[in-house]
C-alpha atoms as a PDB file:
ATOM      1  CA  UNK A   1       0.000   0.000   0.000  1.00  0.00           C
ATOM      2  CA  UNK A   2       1.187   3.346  -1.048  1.00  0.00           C
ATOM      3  CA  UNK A   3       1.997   5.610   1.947  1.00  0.00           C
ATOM      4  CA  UNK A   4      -0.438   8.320   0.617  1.00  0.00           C
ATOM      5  CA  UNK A   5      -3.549   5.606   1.074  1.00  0.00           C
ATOM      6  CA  UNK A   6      -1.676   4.540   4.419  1.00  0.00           C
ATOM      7  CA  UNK A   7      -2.210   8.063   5.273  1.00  0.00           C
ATOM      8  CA  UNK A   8      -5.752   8.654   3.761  1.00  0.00           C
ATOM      9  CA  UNK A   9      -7.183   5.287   5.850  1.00  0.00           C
ATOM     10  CA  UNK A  10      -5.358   6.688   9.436  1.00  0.00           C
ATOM     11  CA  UNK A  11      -7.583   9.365   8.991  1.00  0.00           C
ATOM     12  CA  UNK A  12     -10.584   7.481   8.990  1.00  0.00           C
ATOM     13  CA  UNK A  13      -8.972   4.597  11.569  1.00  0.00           C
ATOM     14  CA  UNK A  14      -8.766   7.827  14.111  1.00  0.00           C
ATOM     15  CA  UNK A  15     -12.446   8.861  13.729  1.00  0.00           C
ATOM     16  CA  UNK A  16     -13.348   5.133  14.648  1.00  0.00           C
ATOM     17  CA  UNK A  17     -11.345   5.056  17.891  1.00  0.00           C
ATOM     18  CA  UNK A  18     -13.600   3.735  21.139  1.00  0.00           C
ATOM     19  CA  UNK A  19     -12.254   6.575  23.301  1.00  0.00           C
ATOM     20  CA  UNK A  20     -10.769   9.978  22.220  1.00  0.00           C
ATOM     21  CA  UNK A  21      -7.490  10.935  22.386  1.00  0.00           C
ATOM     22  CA  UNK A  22      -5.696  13.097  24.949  1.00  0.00           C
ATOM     23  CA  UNK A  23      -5.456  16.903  24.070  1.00  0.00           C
ATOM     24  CA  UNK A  24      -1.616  16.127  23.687  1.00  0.00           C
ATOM     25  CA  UNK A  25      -2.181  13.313  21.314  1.00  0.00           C
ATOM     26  CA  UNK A  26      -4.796  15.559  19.553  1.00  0.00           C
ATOM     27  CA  UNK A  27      -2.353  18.419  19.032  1.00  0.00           C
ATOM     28  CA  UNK A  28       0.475  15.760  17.368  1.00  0.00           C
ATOM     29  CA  UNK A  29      -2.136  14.329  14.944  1.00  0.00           C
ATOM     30  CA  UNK A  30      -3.282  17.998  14.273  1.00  0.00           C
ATOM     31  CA  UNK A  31       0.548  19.354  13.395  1.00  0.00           C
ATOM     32  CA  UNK A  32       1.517  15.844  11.704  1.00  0.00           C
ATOM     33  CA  UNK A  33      -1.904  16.151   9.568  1.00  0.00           C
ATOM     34  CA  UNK A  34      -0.897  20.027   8.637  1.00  0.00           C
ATOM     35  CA  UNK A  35       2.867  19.133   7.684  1.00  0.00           C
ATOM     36  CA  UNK A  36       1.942  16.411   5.667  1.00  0.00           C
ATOM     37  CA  UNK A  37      -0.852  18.002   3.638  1.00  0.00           C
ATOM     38  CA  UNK A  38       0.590  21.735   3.963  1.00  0.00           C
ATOM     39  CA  UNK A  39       4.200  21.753   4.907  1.00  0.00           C
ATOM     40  CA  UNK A  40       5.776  24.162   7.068  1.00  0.00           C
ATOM     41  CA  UNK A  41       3.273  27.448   8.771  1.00  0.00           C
ATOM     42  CA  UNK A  42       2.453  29.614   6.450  1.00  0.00           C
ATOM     43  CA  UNK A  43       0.709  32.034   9.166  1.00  0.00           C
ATOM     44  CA  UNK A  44       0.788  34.436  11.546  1.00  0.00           C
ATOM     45  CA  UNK A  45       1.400  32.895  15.263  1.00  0.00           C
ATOM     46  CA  UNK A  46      -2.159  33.857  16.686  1.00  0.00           C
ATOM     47  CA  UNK A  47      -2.587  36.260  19.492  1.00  0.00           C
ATOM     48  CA  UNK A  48      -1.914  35.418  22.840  1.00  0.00           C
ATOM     49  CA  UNK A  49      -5.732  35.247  24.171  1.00  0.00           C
ATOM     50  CA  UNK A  50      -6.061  33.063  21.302  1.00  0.00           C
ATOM     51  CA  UNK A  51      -5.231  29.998  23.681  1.00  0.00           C
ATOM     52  CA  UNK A  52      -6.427  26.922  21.171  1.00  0.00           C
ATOM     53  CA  UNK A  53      -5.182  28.948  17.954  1.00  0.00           C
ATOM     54  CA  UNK A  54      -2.240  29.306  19.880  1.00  0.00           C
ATOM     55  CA  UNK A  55      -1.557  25.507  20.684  1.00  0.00           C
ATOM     56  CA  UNK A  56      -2.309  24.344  17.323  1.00  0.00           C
ATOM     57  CA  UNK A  57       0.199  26.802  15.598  1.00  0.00           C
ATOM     58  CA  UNK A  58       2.893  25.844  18.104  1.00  0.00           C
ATOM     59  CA  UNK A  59       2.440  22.079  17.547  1.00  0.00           C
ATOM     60  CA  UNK A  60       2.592  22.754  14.088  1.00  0.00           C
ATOM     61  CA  UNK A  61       5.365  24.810  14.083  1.00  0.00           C
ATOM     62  CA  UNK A  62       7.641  22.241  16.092  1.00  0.00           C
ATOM     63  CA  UNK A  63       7.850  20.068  12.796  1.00  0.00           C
ATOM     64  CA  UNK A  64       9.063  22.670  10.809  1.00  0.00           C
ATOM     65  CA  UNK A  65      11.948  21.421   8.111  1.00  0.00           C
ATOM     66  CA  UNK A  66      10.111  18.099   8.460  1.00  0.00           C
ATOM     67  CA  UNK A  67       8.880  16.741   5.039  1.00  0.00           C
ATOM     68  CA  UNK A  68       5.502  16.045   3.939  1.00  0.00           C
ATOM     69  CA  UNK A  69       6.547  12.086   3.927  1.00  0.00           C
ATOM     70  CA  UNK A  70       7.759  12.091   7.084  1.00  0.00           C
ATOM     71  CA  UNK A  71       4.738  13.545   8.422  1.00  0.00           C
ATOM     72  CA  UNK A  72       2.754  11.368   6.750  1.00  0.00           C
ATOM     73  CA  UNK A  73       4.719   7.830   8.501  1.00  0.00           C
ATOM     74  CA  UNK A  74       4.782   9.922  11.887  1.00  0.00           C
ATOM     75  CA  UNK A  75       0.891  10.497  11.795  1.00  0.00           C
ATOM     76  CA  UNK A  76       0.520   6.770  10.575  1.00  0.00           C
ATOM     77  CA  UNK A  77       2.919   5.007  12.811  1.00  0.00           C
ATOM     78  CA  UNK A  78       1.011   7.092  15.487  1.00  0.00           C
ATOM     79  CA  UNK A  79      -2.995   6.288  14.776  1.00  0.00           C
ATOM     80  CA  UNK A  80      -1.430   2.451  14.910  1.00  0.00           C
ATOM     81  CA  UNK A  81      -0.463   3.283  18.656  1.00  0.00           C
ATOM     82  CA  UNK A  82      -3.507   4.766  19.296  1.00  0.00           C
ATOM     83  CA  UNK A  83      -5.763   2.422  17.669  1.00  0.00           C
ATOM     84  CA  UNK A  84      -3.670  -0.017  20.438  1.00  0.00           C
ATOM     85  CA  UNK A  85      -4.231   2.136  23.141  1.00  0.00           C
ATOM     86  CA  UNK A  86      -7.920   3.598  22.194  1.00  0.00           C
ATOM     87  CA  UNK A  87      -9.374   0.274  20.700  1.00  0.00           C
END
């Protein structure tokens, strides 16, 4: 299986999960998601009361430089832990 379809079927493998996961867990799969289909920020940080905004853009912003296949095992290897963890 190609690593694009790996990456298109952990996106619907995470919506299935019995519980969700943590807000930590949800920020990774958020930046991983984002590098892989964007690449690196290509936005303002947001304000500072912006305290969601905020978290995403910083998760996102830690995987800067990485590429878009990277991003793409990262997020897949991780849904597989989750799907462990999760059910």
């Amino acid at each position: 299986m190609a690593l694009s379809d790996e990456f298109a079927a952990a996106q619907s493998r995470v919506l299935e999960l019995a519980r969700p996961p943590s807000t930590d867990e949800m920020l990774e799969l958020y930046a991983l998601f984002k590098q892989a289909t964007v690449g690196d920020t290509n936005s303002k940080r947001p304000g500072a009361l912006d305290f969601k905004g905020r978290a995403k853009y910083d998760a996102w912003a830690e995987r800067k430089g990485m590429s878009s296949e990277v991003a793409m095992q990262t997020y897949v290897d991780l849904v597989a832990k989750l799907a462990k963890k999760y059910g």
